[in-house]
Protein backbone atom coordinates (compact mmCIF):
# COMPACT_ATOMS: atom_id res chain seq x y z
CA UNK A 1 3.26 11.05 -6.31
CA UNK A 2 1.64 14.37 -5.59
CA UNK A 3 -1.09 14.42 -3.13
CA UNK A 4 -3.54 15.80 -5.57
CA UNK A 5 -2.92 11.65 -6.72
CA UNK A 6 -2.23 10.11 -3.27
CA UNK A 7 -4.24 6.87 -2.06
CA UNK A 8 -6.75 8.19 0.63
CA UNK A 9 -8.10 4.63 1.97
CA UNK A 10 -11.82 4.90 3.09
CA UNK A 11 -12.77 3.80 6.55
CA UNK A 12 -13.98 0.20 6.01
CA UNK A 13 -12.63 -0.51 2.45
CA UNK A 14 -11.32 -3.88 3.72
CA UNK A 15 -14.90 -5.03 4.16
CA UNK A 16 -16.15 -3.23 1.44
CA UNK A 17 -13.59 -4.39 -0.86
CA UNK A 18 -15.14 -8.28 -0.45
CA UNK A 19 -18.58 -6.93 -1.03
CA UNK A 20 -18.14 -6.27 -4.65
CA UNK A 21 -15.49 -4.71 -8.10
CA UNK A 22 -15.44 -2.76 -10.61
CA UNK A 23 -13.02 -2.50 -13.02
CA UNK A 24 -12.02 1.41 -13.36
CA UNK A 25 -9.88 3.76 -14.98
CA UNK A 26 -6.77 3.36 -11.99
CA UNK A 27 -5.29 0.12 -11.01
CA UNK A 28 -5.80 1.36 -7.49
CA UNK A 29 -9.85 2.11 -8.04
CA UNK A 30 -10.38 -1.28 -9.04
CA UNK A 31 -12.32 -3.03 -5.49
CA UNK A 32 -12.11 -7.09 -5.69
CA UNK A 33 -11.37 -9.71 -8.53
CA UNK A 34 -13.09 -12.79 -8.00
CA UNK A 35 -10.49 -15.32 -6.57
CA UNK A 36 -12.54 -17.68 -8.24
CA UNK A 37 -12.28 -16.66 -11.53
CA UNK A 38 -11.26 -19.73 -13.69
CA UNK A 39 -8.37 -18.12 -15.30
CA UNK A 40 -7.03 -17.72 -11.50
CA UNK A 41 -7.89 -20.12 -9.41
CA UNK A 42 -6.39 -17.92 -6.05
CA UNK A 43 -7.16 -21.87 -4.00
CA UNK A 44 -5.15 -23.62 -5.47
CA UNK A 45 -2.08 -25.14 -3.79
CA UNK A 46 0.57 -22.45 -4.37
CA UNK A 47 4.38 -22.74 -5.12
CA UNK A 48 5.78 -19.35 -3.35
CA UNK A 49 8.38 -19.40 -0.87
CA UNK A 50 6.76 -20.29 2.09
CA UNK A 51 4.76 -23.23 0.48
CA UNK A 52 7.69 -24.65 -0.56
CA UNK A 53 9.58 -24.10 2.93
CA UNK A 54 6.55 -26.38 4.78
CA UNK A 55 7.03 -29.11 2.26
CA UNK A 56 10.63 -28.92 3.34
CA UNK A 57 9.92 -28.67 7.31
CA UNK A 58 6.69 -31.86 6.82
CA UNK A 59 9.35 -34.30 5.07
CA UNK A 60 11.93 -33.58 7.03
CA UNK A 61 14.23 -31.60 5.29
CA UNK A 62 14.53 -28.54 7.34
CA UNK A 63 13.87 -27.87 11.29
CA UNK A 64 11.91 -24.40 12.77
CA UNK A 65 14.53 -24.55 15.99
CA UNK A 66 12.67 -22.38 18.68
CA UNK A 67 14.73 -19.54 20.53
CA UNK A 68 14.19 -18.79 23.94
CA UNK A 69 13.43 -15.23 25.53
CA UNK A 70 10.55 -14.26 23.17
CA UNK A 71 11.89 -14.57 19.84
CA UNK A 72 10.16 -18.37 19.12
CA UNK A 73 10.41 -19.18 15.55
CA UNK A 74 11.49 -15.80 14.03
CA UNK A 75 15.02 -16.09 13.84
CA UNK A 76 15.09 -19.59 12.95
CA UNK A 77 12.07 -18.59 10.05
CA UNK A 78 14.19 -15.40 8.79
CA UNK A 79 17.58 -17.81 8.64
CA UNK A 80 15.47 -20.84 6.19
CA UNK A 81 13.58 -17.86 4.06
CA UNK A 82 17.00 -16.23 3.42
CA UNK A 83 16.00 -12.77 4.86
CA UNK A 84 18.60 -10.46 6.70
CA UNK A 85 17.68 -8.70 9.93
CA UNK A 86 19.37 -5.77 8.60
CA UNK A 87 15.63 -5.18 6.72
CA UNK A 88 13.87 -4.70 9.55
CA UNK A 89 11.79 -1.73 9.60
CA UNK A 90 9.77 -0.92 12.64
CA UNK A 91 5.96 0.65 12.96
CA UNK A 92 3.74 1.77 15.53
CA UNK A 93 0.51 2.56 14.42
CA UNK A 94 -2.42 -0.61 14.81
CA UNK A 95 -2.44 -1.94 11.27
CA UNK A 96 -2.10 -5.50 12.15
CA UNK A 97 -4.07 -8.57 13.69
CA UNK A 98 -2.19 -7.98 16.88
CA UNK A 99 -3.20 -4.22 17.90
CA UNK A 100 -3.31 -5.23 21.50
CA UNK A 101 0.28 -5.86 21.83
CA UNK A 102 1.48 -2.87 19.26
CA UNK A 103 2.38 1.09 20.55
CA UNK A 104 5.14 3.33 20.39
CA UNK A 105 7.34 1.37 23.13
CA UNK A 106 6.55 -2.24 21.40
CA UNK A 107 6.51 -1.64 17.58
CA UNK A 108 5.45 -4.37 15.04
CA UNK A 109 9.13 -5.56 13.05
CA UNK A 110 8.56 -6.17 9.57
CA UNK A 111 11.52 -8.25 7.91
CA UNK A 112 11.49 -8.65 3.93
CA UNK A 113 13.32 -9.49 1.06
CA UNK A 114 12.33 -9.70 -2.72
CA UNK A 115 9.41 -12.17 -2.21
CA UNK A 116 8.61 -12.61 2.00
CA UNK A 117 8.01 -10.41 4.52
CA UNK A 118 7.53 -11.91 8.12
CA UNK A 119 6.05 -9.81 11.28
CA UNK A 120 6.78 -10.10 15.02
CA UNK A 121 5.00 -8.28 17.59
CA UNK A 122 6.67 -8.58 21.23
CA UNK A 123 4.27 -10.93 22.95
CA UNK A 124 2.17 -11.40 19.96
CA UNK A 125 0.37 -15.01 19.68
CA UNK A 126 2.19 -15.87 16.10
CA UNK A 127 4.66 -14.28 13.36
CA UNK A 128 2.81 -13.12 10.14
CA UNK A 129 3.80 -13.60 7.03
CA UNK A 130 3.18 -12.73 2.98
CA UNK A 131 4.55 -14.31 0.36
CA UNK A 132 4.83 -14.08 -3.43
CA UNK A 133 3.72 -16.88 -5.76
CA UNK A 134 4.52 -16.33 -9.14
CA UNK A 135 1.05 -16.74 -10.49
CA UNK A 136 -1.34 -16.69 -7.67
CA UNK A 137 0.48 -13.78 -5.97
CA UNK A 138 0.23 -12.97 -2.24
CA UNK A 139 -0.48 -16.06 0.00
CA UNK A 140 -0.98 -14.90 3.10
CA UNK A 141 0.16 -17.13 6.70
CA UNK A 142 0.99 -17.23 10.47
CA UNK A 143 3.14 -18.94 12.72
CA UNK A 144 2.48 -19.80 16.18
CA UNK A 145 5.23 -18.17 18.02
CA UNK A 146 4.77 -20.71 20.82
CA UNK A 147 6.67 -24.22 20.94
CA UNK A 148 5.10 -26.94 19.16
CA UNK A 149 5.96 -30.02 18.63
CA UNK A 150 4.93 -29.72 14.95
CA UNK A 151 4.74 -25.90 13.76
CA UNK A 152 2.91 -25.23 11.34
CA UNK A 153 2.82 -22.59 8.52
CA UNK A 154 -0.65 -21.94 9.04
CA UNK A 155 -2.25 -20.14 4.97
CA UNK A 156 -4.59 -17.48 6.17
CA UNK A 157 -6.79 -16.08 3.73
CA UNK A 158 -9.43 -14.74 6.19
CA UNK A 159 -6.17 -12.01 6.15
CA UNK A 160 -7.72 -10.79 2.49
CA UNK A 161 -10.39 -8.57 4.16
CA UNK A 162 -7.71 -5.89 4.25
CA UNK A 163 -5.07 -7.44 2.15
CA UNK A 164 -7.67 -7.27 -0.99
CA UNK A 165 -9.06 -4.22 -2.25
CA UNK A 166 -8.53 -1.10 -3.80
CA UNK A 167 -5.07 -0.50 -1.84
CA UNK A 168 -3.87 -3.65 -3.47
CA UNK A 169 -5.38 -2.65 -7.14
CA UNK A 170 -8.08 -5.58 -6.18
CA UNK A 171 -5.83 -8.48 -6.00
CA UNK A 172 -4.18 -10.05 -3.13
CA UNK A 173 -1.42 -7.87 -2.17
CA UNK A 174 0.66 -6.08 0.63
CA UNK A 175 1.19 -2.10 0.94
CA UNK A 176 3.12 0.27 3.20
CA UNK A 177 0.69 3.23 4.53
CA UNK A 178 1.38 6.48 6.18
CA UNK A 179 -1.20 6.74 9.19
CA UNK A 180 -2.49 8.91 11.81
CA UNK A 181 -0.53 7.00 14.98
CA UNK A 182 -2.82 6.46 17.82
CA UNK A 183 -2.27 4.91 21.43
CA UNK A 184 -5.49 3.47 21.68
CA UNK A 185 -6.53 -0.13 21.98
CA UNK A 186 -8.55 -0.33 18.46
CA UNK A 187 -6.93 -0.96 15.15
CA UNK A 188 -6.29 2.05 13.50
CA UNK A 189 -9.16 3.71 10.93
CA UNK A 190 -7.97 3.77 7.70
CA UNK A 191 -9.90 7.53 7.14
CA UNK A 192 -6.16 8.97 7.82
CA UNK A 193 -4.08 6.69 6.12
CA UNK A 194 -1.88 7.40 2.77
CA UNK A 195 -1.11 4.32 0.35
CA UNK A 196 2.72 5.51 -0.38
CA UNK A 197 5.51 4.46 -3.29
CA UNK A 198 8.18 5.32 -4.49
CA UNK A 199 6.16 8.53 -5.88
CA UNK A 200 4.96 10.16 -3.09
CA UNK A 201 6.15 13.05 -1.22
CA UNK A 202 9.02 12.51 1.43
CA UNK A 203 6.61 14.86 4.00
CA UNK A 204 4.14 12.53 4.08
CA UNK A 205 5.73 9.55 4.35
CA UNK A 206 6.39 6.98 7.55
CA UNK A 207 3.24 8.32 10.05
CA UNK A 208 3.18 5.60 12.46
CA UNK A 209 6.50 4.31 11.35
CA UNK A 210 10.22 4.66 13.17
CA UNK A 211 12.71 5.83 10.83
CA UNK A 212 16.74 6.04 11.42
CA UNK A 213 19.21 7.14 9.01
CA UNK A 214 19.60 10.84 8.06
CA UNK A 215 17.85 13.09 5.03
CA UNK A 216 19.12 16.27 5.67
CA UNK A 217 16.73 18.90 5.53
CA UNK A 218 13.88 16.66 4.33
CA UNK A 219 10.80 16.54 6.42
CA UNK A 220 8.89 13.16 7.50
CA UNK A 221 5.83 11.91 8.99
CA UNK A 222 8.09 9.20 11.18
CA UNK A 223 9.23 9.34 14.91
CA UNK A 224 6.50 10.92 15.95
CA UNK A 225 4.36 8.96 18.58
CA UNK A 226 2.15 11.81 19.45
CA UNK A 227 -1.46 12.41 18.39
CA UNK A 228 -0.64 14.05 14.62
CA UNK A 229 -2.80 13.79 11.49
CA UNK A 230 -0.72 13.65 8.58
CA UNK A 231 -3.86 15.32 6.92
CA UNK A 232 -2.59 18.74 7.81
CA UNK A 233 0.58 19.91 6.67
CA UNK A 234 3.67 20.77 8.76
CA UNK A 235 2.68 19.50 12.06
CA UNK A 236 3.98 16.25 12.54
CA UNK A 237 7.75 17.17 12.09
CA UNK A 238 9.80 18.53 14.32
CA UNK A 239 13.87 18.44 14.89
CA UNK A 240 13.28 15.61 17.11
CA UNK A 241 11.52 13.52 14.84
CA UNK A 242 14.50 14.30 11.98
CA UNK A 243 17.51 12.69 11.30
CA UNK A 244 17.45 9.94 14.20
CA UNK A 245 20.18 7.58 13.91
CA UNK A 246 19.19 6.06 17.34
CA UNK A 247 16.18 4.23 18.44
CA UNK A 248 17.13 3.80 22.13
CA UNK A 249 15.34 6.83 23.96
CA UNK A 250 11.90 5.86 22.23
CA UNK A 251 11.62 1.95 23.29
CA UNK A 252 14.04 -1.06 24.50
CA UNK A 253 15.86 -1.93 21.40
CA UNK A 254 17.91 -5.04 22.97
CA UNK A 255 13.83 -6.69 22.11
CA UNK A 256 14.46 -6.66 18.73
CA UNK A 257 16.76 -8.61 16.07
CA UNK A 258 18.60 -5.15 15.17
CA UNK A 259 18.46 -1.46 16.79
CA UNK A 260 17.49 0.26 13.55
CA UNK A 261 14.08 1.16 10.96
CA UNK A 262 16.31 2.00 8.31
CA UNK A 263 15.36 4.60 5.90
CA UNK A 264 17.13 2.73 2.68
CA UNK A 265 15.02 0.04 3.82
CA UNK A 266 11.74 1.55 3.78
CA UNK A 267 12.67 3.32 0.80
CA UNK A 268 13.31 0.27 -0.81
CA UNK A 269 9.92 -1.47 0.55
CA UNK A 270 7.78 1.07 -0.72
CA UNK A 271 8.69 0.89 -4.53
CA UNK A 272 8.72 -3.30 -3.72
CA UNK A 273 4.74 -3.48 -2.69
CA UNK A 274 3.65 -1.47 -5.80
CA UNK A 275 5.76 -3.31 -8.07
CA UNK A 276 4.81 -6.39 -6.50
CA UNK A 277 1.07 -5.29 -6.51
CA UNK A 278 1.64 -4.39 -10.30
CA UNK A 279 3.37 -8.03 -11.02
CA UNK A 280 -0.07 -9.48 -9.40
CA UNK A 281 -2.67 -7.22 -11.13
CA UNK A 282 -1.32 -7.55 -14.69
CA UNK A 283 -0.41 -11.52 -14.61
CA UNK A 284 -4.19 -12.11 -13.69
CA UNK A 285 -5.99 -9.85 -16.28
CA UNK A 286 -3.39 -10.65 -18.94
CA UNK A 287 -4.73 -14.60 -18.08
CA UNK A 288 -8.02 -13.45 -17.92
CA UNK A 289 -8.04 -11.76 -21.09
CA UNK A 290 -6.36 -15.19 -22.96
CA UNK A 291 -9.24 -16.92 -21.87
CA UNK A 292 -12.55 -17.53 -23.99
CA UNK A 293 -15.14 -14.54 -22.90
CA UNK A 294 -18.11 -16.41 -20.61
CA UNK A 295 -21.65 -16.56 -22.31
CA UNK A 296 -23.78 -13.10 -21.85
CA UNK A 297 -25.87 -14.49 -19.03
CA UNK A 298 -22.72 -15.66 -17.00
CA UNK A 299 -21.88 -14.91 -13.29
CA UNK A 300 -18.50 -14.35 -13.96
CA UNK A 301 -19.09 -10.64 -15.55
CA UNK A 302 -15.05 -9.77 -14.38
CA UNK A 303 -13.52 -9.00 -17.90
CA UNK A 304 -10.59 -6.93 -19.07
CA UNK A 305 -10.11 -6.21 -22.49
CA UNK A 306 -6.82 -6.09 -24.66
CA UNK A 307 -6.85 -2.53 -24.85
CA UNK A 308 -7.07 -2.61 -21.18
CA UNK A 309 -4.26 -4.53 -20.80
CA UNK A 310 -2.18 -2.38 -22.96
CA UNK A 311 -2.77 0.59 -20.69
CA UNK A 312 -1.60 -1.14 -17.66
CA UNK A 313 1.20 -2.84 -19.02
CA UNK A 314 2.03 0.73 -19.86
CA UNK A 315 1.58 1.61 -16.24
CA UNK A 316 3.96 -1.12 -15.29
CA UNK A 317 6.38 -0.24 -17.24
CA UNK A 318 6.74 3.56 -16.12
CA UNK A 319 6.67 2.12 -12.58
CA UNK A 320 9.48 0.26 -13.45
CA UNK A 321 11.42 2.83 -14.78
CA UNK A 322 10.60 5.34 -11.63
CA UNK A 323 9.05 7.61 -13.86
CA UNK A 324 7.08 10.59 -11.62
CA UNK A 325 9.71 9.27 -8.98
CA UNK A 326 9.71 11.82 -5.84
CA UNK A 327 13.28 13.52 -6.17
CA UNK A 328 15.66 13.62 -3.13
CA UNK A 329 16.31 16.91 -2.44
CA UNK A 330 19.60 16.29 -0.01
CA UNK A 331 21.56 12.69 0.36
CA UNK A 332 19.95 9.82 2.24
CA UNK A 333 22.08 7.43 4.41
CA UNK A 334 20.92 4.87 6.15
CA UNK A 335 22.14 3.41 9.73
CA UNK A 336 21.93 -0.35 8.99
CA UNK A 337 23.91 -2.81 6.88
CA UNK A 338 21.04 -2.68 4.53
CA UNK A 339 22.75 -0.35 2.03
CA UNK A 340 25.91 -3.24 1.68
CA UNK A 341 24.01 -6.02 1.28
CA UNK A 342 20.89 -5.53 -0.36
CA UNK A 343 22.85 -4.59 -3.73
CA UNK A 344 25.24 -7.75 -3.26
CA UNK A 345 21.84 -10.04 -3.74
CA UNK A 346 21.10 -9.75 -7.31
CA UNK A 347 23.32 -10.22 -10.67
CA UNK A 348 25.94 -7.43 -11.88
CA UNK A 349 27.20 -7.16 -15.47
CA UNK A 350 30.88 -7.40 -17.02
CA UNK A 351 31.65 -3.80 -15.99
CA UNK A 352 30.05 -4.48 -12.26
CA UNK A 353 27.19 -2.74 -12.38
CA UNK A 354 23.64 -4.05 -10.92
CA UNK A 355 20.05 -2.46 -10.78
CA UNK A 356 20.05 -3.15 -6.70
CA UNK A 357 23.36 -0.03 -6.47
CA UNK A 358 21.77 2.51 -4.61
CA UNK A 359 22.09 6.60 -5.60
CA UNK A 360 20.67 7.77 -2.66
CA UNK A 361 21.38 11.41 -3.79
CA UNK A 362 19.18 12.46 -5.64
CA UNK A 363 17.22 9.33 -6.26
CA UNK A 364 16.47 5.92 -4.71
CA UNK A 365 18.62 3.28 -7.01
CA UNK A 366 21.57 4.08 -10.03
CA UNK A 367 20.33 2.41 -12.47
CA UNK A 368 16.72 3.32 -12.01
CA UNK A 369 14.98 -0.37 -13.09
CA UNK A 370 13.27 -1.94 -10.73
CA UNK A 371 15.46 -5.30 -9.60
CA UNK A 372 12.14 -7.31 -9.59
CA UNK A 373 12.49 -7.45 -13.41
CA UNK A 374 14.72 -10.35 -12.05
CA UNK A 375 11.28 -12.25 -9.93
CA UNK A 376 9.56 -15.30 -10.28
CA UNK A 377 6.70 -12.86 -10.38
CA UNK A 378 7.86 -11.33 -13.78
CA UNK A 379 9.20 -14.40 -15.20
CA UNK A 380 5.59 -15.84 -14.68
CA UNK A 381 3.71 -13.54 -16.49
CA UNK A 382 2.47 -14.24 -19.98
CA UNK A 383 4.64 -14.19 -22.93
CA UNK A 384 2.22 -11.44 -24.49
CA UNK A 385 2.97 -9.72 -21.33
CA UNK A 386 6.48 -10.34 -21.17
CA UNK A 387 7.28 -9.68 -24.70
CA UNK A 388 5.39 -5.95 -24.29
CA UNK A 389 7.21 -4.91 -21.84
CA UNK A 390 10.74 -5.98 -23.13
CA UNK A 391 9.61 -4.06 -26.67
CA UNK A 392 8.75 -1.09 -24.59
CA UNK A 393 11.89 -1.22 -22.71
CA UNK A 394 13.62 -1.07 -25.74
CA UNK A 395 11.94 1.43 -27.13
CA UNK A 396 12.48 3.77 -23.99
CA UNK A 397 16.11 2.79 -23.65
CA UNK A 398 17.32 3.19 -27.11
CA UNK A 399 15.71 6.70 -27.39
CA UNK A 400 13.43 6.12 -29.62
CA UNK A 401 10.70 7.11 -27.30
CA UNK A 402 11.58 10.72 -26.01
CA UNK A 403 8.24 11.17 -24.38
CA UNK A 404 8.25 13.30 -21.03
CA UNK A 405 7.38 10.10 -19.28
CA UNK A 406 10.90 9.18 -18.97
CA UNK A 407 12.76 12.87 -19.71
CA UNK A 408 14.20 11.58 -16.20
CA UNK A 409 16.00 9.46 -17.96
CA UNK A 410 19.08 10.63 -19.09
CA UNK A 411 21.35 8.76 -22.25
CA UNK A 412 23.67 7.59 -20.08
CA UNK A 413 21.57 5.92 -18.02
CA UNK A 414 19.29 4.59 -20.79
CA UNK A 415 22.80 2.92 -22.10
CA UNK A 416 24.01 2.10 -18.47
CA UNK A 417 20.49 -0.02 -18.44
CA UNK A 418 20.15 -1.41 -21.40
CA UNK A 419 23.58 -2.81 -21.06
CA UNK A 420 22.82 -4.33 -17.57
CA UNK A 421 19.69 -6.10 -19.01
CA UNK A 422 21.27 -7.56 -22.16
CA UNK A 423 24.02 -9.44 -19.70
CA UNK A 424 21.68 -10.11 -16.95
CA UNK A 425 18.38 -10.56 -17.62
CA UNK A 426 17.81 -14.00 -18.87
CA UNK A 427 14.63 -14.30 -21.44
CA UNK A 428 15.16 -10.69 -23.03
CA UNK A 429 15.38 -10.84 -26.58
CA UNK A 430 18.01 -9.50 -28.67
CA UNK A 431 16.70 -6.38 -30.38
């Protein structure tokens, strides 16, 4: 993403965002959909991960054990949502209900895999955590990180003040932002903060963020616990800030469930929270648009329109396929286990190929296809949803589309894709 088209978030969109919408040109412009729109329903009792996991704890069927020396529920949590500590990435900056117990020496961990992502702040009150329904999308919760008898997996939707709004494309939703690190006691103002993806610029990624791994001559935003504003170009980097492969000279590491932010891992959750944002945005307005238009004088004046739709299925689907992905201009390598086992969770084809292998050369992933093509999430959309994108795919695949959308593209991976799908993807038809 260039920064002529990077996300600048407003100083108090997260209240603004609950004070009204609008539906606009860009996903990203669009401020609130009502969560009580009757073709969503966000209250209802949802089925994601971490619904299902309390059902399991309340009837007995699985036990939150409780670690000692300050690590509570989390590694008992992490173990029953099947997430690996090699995920963890690490940030510094005050985005989170917990800014009084966040700075450079005691970073927030964030721990995720294709639908959860759980954070632990060192003496933080509980562990925070988003999860993906298929068709509500993000639920947000907490733990209490202090024995109980009974802990509960607490749903907190007072979270939505900055968890809804235009960063999220107006639905509930999670994103990774590059921000202006301060040391101060207030949570951070958004005025300095960049939404990033998979599109945008490797300089301004990670402010506020630790990074380890190397990138060669590539410049980044993270490592840098000083006063910087990402806002002006160049300053933030330096050689220290570059190529870290060790966290141990900027905090206590041993306080932590692994000694590493890895880059392949924040890589990896950047493209995740847009795709997952995507998933969210289009299941609702493809639902709202299926249901019967309200009468002229109604309250519920949200409405999307089929050629709407079309355009941000469209979107989706160059998301998807990494089109305007930012190019690596020298190899990445990461520091953690990460880059093993992340590709060994998803399906491979007859010739052992998956769309989780890394490239990490040039680009982020091999088969550039975004792996959540496999989620709940996408499996839950609409047919008419489902049944666009898969005729698009084909379309783009085959090479009957040669559009400069996807001149990234080249035949052989179009065929390397195409192949993967029709073995692994279960639904797609056979064109």
């Amino acid at each position: 993403m260039t920064s002529g088209r990077s996300v600048r978030v407003l100083a108090g969109a997260c209240v603004a965002a609950l004070a009204a919408w609008a539906f606009a040109d860009r996903l990203e412009d669009t401020l609130y959909i009502p969560l009580d729109h009757p073709a969503i329903q966000y209250y209802q009792q949802p089925s994601d991960p971490v619904a299902r996991l309390a059902k399991r704890i309340t009837s007995g069927q699985a036990k939150l054990d409780f670690a000692p020396n300050g690590w509570g529920y989390l590694p008992s949590l992490l173990k029953l949502l099947d997430i690996n500590t090699d995920s963890q990435v690490l940030v510094f900056s005050k985005t989170s209900i917990q800014t009084a117990h966040i700075a450079p020496r005691t970073p927030r961990a964030i721990y995720f895999n294709d639908e959860v992502a759980v954070g632990y702040v060192q003496g933080g009150e509980v562990l925070e955590i988003s999860s993906l329904d298929p068709k509500l999308g993000i639920i947000l919760y907490s733990l209490d990180n202090e024995r109980s008898e009974k802990p509960e997996l607490a749903r907190r939707d007072d979270c939505l003040r900055c968890h809804q709004g235009p960063i999220t494309m107006g639905v509930p939703g999670i994103f990774v932002s590059s921000i202006h690190p301060r040391t101060e006691g207030a949570r951070e103002s958004h005025g300095s903060a960049f939404i990033t993806d998979h599109r945008t610029p490797f300089k301004e990624r990670w402010g506020g963020w630790y990074v380890t791994g190397t990138q060669g001559s590539q410049k980044h935003l993270g490592n840098n616990v000083e006063l910087v504003d990402p806002l002006h170009p160049g300053g933030p980097a330096s050689d220290s800030t570059q190529n870290v492969t060790s966290l141990d000279g900027f905090f206590d590491t041993s306080r932590y469930r692994a000694p590493t932010s890895d880059i392949v891992a924040l890589l990896t959750l950047e493209h995740q929270v847009r795709m997952t944002n995507l998933l969210i945005r289009i299941g609702w307005d493809a639902r709202i648009v299926g249901q019967a238009p309200p009468p002229a004088n109604s309250d519920q004046a949200y409405q999307v329109t089929p050629k709407q739709l079309d355009s941000e299925i469209e979107e989706m689907v160059s998301y998807m396929l990494f089109a305007d992905e930012e190019p690596l201009k020298a190899p990445v390598t990461g520091v953690s286990t990460f880059t093993k086992t992340f590709p060994q969770r998803g399906p491979r084809d007859s010739k052992g190929r998956s769309l989780r292998d890394f490239d990490l050369k040039t680009r982020l992933f091999r088969y550039p296809l975004s792996y959540m093509i496999y989620s709940a999430a996408f499996d839950a959309e609409p047919e008419s949803v489902k049944q666009r994108v898969y005729a698009r795919l084909n379309e783009i695949l085959t090479g009957k589309d040669h559009s400069e959308t996807y001149a990234h593209l080249s035949a052989a991976d179009r065929q390397a894709i195409f192949e993967i799908l029709r073995e692994t993807k279960r639904g797609m038809p056979a064109f």
